[in-house]
Protein backbone atom coordinates (compact mmCIF):
# COMPACT_ATOMS: atom_id res chain seq x y z
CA UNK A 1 -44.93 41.09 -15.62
CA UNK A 2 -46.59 38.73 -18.67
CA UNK A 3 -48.91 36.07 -18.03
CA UNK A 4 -50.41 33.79 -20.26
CA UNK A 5 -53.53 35.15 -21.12
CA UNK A 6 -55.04 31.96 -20.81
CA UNK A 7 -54.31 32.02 -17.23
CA UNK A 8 -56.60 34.98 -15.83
CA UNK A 9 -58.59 34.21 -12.93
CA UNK A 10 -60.25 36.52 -10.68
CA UNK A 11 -57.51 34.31 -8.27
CA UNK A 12 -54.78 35.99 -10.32
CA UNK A 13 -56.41 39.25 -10.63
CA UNK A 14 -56.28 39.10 -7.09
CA UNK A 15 -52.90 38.20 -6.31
CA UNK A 16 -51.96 41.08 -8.57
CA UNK A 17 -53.51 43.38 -6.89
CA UNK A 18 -52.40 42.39 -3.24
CA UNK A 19 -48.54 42.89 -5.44
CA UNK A 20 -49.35 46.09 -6.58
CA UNK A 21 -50.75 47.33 -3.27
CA UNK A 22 -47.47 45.56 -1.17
CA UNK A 23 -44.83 46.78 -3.84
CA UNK A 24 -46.24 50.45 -4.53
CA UNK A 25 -42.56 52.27 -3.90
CA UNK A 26 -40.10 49.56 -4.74
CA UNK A 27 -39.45 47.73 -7.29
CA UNK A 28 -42.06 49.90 -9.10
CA UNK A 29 -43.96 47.32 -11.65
CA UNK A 30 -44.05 49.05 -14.81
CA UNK A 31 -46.01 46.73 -16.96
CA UNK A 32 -48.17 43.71 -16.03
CA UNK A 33 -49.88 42.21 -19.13
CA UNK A 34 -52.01 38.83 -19.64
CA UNK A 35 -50.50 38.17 -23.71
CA UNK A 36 -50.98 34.90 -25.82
CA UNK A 37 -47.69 32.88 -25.44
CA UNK A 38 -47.14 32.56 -28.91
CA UNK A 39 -46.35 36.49 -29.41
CA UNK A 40 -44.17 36.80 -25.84
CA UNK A 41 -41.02 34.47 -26.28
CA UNK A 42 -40.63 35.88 -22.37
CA UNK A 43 -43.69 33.41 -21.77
CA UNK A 44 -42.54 30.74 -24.43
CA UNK A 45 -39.03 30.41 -22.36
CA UNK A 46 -41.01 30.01 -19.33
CA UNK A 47 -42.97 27.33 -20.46
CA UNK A 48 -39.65 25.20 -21.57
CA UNK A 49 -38.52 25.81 -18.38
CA UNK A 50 -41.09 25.14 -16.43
CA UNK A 51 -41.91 21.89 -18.01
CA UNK A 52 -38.26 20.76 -18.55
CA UNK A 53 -38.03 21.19 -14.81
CA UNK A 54 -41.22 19.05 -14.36
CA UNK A 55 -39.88 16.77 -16.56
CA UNK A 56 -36.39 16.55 -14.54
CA UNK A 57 -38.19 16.20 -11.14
CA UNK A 58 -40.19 13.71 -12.80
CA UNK A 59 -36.54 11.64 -13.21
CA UNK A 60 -35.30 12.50 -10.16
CA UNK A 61 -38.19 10.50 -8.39
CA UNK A 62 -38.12 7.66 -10.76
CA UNK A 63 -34.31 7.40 -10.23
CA UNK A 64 -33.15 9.19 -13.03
CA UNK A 65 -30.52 11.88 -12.18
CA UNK A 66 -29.59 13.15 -15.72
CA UNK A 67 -31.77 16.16 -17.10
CA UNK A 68 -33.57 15.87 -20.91
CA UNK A 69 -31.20 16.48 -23.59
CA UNK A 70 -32.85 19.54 -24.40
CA UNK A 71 -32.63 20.66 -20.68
CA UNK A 72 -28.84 19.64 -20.22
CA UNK A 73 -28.19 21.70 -23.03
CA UNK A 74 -29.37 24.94 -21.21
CA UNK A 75 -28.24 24.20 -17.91
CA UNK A 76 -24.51 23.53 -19.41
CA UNK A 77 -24.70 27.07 -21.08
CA UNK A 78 -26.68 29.50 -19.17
CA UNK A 79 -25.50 30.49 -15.83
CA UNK A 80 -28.75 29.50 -13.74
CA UNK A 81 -29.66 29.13 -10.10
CA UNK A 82 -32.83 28.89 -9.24
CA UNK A 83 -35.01 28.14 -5.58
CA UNK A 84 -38.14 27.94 -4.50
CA UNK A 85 -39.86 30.69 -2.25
CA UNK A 86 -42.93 30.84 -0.12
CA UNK A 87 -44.35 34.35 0.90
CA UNK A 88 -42.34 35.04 3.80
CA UNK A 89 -39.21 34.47 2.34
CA UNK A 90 -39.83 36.53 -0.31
CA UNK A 91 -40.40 38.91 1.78
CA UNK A 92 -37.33 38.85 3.75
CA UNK A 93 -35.32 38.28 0.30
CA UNK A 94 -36.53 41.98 -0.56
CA UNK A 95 -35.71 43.44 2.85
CA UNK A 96 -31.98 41.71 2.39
CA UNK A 97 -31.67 44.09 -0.69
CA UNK A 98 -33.15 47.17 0.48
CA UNK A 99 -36.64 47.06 0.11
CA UNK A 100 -39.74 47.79 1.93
């Protein structure tokens, strides 16, 4: 797991550690890392989808239903599917595929 280094909090810190504690068998988390963006293209990805996605919800509510060129261009070549998940679903998600 990378974060943007620019993001630690002792929030975050936190949150980690409830992960770490939660997930200790399965899936084991080899790696977490806070890095500067501009030397994890991991985190730089992230960021153009996050705010390509803000920018296409953004539309969406103004009555737009086309994505940013740049955005179209990725969701026409990349297999994708994404969803938004609280805790509890989560959860269950991982006990669907076999975890604790």
């Amino acid at each position: 797991m990378h974060f943007d280094q620019g993001r630690q909090s002792a929030k975050l810190h936190g949150v980690i550690e409830a992960v770490r504690d939660a997930y200790s068998e399965k899936p084991i988390l080899a790696n977490i890392s806070f890095d500067p963006v501009e030397r994890v293209p991991a985190l730089q990805a992230a960021d153009v989808l996050a705010t390509e996605n803000y920018w296409h919800a953004n539309g969406v509510l103004e009555g737009k239903s086309s994505p940013r060129p740049h955005f179209d261009h990725f969701l026409n070549r990349v297999s994708t599917e994404g969803y938004i998940l609280d805790q509890p679903q989560i959860m269950q998600m991982l006990r669907d595929h076999g975890y604790s």
